[in-house]
C-alpha atoms as a PDB file:
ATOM      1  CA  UNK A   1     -21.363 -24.942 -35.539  1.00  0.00           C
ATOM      2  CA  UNK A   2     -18.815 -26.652 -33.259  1.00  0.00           C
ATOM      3  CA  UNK A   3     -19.286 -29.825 -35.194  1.00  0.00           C
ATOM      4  CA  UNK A   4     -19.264 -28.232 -38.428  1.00  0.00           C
ATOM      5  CA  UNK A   5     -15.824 -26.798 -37.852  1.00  0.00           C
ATOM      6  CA  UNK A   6     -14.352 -30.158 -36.282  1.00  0.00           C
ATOM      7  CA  UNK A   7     -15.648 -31.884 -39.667  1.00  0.00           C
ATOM      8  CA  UNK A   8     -13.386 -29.108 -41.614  1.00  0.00           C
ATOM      9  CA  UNK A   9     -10.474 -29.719 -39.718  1.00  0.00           C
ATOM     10  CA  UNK A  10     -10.828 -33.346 -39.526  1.00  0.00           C
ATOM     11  CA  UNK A  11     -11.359 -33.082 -43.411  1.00  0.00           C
ATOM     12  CA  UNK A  12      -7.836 -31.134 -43.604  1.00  0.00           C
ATOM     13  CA  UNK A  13      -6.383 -34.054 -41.758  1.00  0.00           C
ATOM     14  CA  UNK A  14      -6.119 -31.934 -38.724  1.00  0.00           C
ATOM     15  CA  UNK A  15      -8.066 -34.450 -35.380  1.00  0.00           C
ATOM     16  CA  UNK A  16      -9.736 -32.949 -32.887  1.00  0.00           C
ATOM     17  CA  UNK A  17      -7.176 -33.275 -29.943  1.00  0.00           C
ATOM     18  CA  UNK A  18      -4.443 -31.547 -32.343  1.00  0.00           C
ATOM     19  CA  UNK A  19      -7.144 -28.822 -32.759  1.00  0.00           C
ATOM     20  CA  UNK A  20      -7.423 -28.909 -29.020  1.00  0.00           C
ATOM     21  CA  UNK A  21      -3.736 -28.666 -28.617  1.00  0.00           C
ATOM     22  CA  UNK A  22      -3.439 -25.752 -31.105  1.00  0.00           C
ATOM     23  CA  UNK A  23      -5.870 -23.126 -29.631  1.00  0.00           C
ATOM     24  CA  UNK A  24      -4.178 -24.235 -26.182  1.00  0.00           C
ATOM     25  CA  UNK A  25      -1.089 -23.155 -28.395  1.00  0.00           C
ATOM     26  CA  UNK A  26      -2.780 -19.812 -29.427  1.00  0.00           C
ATOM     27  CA  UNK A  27      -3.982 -18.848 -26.338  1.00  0.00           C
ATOM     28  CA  UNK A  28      -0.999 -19.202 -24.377  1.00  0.00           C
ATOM     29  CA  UNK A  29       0.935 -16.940 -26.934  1.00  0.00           C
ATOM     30  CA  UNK A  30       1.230 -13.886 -28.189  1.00  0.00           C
ATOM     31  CA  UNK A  31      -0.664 -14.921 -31.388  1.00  0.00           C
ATOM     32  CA  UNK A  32      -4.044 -14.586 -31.897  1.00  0.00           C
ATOM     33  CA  UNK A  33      -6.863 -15.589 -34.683  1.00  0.00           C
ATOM     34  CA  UNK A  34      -7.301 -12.417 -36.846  1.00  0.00           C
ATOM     35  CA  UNK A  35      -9.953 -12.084 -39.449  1.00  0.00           C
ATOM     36  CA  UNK A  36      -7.766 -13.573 -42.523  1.00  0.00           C
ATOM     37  CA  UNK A  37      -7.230 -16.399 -40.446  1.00  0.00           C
ATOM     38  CA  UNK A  38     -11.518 -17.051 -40.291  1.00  0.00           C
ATOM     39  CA  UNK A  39     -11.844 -16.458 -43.826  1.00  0.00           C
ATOM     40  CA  UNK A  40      -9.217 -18.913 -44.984  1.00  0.00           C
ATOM     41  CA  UNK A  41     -11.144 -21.814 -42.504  1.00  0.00           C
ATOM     42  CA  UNK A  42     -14.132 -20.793 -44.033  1.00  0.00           C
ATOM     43  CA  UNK A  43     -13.041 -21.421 -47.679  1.00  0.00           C
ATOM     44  CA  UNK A  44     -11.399 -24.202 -46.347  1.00  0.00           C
ATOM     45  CA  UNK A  45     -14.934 -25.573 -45.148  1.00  0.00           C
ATOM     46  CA  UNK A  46     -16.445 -24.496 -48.327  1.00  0.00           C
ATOM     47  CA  UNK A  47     -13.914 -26.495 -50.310  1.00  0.00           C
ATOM     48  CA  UNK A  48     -14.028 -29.310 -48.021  1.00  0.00           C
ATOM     49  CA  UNK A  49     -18.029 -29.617 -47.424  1.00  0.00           C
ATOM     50  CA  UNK A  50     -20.685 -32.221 -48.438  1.00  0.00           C
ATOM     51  CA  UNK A  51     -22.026 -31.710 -52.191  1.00  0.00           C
ATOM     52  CA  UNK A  52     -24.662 -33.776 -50.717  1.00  0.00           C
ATOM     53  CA  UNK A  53     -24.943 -31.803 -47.554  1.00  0.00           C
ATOM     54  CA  UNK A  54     -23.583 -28.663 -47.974  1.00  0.00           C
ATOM     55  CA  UNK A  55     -23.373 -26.057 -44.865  1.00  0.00           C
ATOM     56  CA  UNK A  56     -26.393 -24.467 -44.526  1.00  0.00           C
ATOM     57  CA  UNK A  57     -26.281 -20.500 -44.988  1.00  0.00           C
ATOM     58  CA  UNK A  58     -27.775 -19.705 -41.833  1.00  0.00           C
ATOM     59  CA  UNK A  59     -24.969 -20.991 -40.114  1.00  0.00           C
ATOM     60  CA  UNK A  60     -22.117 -19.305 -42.586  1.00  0.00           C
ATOM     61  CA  UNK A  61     -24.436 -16.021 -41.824  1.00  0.00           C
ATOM     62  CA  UNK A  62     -23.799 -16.933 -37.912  1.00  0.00           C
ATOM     63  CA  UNK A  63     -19.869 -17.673 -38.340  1.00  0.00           C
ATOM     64  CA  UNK A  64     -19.532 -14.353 -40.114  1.00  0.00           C
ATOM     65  CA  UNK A  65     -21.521 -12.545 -37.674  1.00  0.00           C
ATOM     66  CA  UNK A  66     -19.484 -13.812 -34.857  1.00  0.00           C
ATOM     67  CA  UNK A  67     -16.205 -13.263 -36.392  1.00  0.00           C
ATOM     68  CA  UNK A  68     -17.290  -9.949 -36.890  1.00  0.00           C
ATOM     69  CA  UNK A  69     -18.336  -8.911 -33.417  1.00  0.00           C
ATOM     70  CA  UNK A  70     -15.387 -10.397 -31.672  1.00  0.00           C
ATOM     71  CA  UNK A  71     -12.715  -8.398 -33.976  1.00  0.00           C
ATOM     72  CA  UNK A  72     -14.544  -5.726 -33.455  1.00  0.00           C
ATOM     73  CA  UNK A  73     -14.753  -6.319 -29.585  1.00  0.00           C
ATOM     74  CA  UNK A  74     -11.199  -6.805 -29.413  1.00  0.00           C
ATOM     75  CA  UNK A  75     -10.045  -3.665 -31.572  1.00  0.00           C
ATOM     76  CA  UNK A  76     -12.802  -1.839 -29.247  1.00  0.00           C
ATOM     77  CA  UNK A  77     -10.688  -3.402 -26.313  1.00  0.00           C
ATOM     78  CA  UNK A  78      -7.397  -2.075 -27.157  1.00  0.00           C
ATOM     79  CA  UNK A  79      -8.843   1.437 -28.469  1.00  0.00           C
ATOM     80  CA  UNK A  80     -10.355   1.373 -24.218  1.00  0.00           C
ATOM     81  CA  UNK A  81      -6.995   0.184 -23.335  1.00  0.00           C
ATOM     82  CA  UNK A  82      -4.992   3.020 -24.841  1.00  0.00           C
ATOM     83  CA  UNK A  83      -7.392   5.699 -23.456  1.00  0.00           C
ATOM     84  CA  UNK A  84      -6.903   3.897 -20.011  1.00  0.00           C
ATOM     85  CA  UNK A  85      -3.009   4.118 -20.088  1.00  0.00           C
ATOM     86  CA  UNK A  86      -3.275   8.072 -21.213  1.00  0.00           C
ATOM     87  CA  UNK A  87      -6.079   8.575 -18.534  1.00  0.00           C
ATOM     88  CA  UNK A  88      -4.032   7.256 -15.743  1.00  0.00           C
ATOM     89  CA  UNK A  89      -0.455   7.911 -16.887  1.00  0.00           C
ATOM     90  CA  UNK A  90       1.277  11.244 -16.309  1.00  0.00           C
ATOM     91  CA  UNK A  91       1.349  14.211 -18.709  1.00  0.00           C
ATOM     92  CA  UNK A  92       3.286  17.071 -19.625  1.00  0.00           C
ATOM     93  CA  UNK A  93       0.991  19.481 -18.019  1.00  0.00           C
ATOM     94  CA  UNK A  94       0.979  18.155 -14.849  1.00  0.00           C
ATOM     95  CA  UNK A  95       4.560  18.000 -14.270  1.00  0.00           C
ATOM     96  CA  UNK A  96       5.212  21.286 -15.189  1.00  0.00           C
ATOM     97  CA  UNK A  97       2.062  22.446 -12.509  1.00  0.00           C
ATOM     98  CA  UNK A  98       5.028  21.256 -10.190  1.00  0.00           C
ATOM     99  CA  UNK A  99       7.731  23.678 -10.934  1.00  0.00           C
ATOM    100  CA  UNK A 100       8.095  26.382  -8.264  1.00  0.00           C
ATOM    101  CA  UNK A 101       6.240  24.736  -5.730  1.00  0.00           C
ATOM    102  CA  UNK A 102       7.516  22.620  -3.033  1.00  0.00           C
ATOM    103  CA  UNK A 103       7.468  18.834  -2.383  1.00  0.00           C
ATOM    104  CA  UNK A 104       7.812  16.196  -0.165  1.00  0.00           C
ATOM    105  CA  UNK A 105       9.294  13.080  -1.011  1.00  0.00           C
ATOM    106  CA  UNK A 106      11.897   9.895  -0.568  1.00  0.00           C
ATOM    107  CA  UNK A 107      15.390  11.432   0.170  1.00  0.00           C
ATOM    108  CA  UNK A 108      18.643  12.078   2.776  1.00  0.00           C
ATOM    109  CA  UNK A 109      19.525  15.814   1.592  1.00  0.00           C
ATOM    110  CA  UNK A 110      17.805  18.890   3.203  1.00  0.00           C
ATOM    111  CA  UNK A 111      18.769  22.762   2.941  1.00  0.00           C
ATOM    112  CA  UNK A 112      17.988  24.739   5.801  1.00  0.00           C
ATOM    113  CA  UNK A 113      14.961  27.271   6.094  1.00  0.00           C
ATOM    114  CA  UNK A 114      16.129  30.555   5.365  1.00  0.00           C
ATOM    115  CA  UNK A 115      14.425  30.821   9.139  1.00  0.00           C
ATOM    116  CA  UNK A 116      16.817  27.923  10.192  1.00  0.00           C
ATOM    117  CA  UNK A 117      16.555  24.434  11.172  1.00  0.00           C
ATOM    118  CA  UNK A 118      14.744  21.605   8.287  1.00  0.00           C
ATOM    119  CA  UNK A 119      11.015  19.764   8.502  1.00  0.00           C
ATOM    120  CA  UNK A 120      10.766  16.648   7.237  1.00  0.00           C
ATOM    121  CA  UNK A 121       8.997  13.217   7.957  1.00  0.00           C
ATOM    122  CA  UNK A 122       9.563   9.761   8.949  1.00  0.00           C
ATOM    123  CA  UNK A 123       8.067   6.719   7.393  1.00  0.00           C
ATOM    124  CA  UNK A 124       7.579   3.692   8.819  1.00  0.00           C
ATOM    125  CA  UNK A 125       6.271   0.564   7.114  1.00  0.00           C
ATOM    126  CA  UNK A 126       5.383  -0.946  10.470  1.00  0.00           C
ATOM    127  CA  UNK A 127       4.551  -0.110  14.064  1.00  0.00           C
ATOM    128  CA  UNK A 128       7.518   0.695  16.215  1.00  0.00           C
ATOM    129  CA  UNK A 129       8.658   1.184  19.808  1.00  0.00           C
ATOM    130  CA  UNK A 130      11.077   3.435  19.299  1.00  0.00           C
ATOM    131  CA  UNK A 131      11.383   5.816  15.608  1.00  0.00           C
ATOM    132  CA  UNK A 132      14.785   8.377  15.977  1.00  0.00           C
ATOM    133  CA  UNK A 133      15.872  10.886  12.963  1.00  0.00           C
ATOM    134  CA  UNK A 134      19.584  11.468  12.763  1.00  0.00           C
ATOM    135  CA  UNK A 135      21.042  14.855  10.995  1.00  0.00           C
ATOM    136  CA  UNK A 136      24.126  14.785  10.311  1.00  0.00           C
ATOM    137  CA  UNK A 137      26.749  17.920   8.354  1.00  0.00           C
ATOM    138  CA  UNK A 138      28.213  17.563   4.821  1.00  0.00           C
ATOM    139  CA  UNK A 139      31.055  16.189   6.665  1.00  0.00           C
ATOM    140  CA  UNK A 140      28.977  13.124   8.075  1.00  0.00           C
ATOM    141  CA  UNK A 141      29.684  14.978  11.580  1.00  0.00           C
ATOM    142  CA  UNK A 142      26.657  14.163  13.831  1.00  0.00           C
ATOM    143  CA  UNK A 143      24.314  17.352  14.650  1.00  0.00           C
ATOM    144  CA  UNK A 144      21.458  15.910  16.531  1.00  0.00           C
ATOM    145  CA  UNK A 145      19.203  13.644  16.660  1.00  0.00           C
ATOM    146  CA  UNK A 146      14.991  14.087  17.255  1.00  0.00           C
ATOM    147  CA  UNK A 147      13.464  11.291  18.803  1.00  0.00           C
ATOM    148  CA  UNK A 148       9.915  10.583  18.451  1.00  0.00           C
ATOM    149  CA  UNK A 149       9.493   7.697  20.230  1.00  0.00           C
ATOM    150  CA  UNK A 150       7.145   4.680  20.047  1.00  0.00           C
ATOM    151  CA  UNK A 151       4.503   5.147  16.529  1.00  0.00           C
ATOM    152  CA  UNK A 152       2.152   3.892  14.356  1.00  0.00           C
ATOM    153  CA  UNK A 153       2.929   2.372  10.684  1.00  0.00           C
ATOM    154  CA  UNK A 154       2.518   5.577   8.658  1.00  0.00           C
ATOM    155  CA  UNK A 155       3.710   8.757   7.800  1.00  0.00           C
ATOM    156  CA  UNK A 156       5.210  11.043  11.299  1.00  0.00           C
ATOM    157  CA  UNK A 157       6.097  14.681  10.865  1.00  0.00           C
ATOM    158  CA  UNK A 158       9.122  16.404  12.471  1.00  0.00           C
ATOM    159  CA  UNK A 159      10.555  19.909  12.945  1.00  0.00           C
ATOM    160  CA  UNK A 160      14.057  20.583  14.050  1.00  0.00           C
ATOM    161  CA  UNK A 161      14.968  23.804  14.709  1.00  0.00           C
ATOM    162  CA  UNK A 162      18.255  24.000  13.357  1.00  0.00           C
ATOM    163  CA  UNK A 163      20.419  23.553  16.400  1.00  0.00           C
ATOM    164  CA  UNK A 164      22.843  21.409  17.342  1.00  0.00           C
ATOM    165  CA  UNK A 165      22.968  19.332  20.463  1.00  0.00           C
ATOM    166  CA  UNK A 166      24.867  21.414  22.546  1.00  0.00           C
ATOM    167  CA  UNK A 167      22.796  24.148  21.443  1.00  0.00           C
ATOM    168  CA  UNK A 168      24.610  25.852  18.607  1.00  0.00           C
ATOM    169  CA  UNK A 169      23.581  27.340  15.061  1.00  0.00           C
ATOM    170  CA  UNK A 170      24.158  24.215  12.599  1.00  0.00           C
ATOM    171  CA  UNK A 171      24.310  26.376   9.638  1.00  0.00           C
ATOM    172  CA  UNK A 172      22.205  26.105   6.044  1.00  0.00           C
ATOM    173  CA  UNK A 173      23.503  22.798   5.403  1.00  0.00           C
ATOM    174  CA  UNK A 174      23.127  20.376   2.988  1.00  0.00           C
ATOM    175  CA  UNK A 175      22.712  17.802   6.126  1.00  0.00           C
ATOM    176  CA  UNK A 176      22.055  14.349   5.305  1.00  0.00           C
ATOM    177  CA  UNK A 177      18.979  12.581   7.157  1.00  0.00           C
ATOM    178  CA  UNK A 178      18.155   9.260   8.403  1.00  0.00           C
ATOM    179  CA  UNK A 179      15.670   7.670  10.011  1.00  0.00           C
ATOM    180  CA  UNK A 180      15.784   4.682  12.361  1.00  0.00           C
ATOM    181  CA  UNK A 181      13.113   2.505  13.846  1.00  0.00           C
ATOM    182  CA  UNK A 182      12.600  -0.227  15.755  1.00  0.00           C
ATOM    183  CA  UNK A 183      10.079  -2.681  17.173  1.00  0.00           C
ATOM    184  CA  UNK A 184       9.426  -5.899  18.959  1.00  0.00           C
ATOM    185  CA  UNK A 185      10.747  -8.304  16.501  1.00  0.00           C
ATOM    186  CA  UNK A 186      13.874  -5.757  14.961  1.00  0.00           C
ATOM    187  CA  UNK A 187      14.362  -3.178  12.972  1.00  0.00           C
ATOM    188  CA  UNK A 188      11.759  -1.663  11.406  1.00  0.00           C
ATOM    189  CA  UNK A 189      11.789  -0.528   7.765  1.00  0.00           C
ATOM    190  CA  UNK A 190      11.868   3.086   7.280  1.00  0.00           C
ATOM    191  CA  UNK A 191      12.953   6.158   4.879  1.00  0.00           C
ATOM    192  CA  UNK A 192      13.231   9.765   5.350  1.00  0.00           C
ATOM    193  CA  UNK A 193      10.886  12.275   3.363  1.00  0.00           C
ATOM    194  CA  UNK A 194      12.306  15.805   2.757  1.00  0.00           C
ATOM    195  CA  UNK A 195      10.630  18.300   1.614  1.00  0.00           C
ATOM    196  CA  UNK A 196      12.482  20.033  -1.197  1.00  0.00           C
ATOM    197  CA  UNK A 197      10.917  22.546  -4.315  1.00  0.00           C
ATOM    198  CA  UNK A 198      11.192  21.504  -7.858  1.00  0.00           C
ATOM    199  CA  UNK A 199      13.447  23.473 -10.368  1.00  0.00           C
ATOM    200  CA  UNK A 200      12.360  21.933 -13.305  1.00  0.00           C
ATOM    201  CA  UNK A 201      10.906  19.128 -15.430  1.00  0.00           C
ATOM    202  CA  UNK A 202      12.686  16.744 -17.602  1.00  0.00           C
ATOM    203  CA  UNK A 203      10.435  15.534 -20.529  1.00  0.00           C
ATOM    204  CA  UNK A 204      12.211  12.059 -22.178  1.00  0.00           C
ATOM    205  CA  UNK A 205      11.779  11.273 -25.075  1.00  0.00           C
ATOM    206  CA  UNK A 206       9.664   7.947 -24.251  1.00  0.00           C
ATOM    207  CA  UNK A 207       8.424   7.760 -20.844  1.00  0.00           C
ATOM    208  CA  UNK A 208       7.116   9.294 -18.261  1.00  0.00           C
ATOM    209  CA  UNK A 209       8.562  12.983 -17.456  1.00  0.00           C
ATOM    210  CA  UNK A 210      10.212  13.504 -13.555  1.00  0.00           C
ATOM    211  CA  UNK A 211      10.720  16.686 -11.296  1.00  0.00           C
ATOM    212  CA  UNK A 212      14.167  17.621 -11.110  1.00  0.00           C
ATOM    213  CA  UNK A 213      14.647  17.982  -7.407  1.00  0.00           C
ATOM    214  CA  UNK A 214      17.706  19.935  -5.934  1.00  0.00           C
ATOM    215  CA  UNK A 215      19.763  17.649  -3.379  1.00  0.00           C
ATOM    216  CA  UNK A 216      17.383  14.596  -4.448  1.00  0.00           C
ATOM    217  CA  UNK A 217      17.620  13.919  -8.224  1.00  0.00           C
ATOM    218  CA  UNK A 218      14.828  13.013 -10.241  1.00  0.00           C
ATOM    219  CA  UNK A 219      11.713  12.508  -9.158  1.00  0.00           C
ATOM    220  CA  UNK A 220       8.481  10.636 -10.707  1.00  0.00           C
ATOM    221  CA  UNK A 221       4.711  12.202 -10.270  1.00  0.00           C
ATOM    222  CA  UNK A 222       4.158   8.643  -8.173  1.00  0.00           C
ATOM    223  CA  UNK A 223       6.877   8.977  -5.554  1.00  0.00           C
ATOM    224  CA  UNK A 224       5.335  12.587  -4.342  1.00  0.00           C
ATOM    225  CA  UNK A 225       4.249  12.650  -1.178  1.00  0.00           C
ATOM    226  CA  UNK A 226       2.788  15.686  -0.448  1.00  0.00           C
ATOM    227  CA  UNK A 227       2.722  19.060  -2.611  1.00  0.00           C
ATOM    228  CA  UNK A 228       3.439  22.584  -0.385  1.00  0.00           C
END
């Protein structure tokens, strides 16, 4: 068969390293042999072919037969593809199984408990020596700050009770949280998760829809945390 087609194109004036060259060509681009493109090679070969040794039908019957299974296998492909990207990506529903309930994710605002004082966690991307939260007022006044000392890369849960340093009542907030850490070789990378309920969903027009988050923003399905 391989031959067969190389006589065509040599026969079109077309050699075999410019053939090379142009499925290198199709390959590396967005462009791709569809089934209009097989049929005009194949009248091309017909056109082209020995009187005195024309292609032999079995092998016409195996061309067609090919072409046939791989368009099929590649319109099968993007059919699996499609179901694969609506399997795995977000919908509707689930976002809205958010609203009322409370979550924990990436941010530096936190109301107080109606009980007082805010829980939260500190992540760390890498082991540290030494992992502090800071809480600060809406004013950027400093409140207190929790230290939790020497931890493992992950995930650490704290509870302040809603105090200041000297012992007073810091009030409902907002207060704006940080997290430091730091380790043999530096500073550590680390953010501050807050937990924080979800008002509402915002459904875009194209996209993905968020969480609308009170004191965080929007919020994408991914970049929850934890779900109270």
């Amino acid at each position: 068969m391989a031959s067969t087609f190389d006589s065509t194109l040599s026969s079109l004036g077309i050699s075999s390293t410019a053939s090379t060259t142009a499925n290198a060509a199709v390959n590396s681009s967005s462009t791709t042999l569809g089934t209009s493109d097989f049929l005009k090679l194949l009248t091309a070969q017909l056109q082209n072919q020995d009187p005195f040794s024309p292609t032999d039908n079995s092998q016409m019957v195996a061309q067609l037969a090919q072409i046939t299974s791989t368009s099929g296998i590649a319109d099968m492909s993007t059919t699996l593809k499609a179901i694969q990207t609506k399997l795995n990506g977000p919908s509707t529903a689930d976002a809205l199984s958010y609203v009322g309930k409370t979550i924990l994710t990436e941010g530096s605002t936190a109301y107080g408990r109606t009980s007082g004082g805010i829980a939260g966690a500190a992540e760390i991307d890498g082991d540290a020596s030494d992992v502090s939260v800071s809480i600060k007022d809406a004013n950027g006044q400093l409140l207190n700050t929790i230290d939790l000392g020497a931890q493992k890369a992950g995930d650490i849960s704290y509870d302040w009770n809603g105090k200041t340093a000297s012992g007073t009542d810091a009030g409902t907030g907002p207060f704006t949280v940080s997290v430091s850490a730091t380790g043999t070789s530096g500073s550590v990378a680390s953010r501050n998760l807050v937990w924080a309920p979800v008002s509402a969903v915002a459904v875009p027009a194209t996209g993905s829809p968020t969480l609308t988050v009170p004191g965080v923003g929007q919020v994408a399905l991914t970049a929850v945390r934890q779900v109270g």
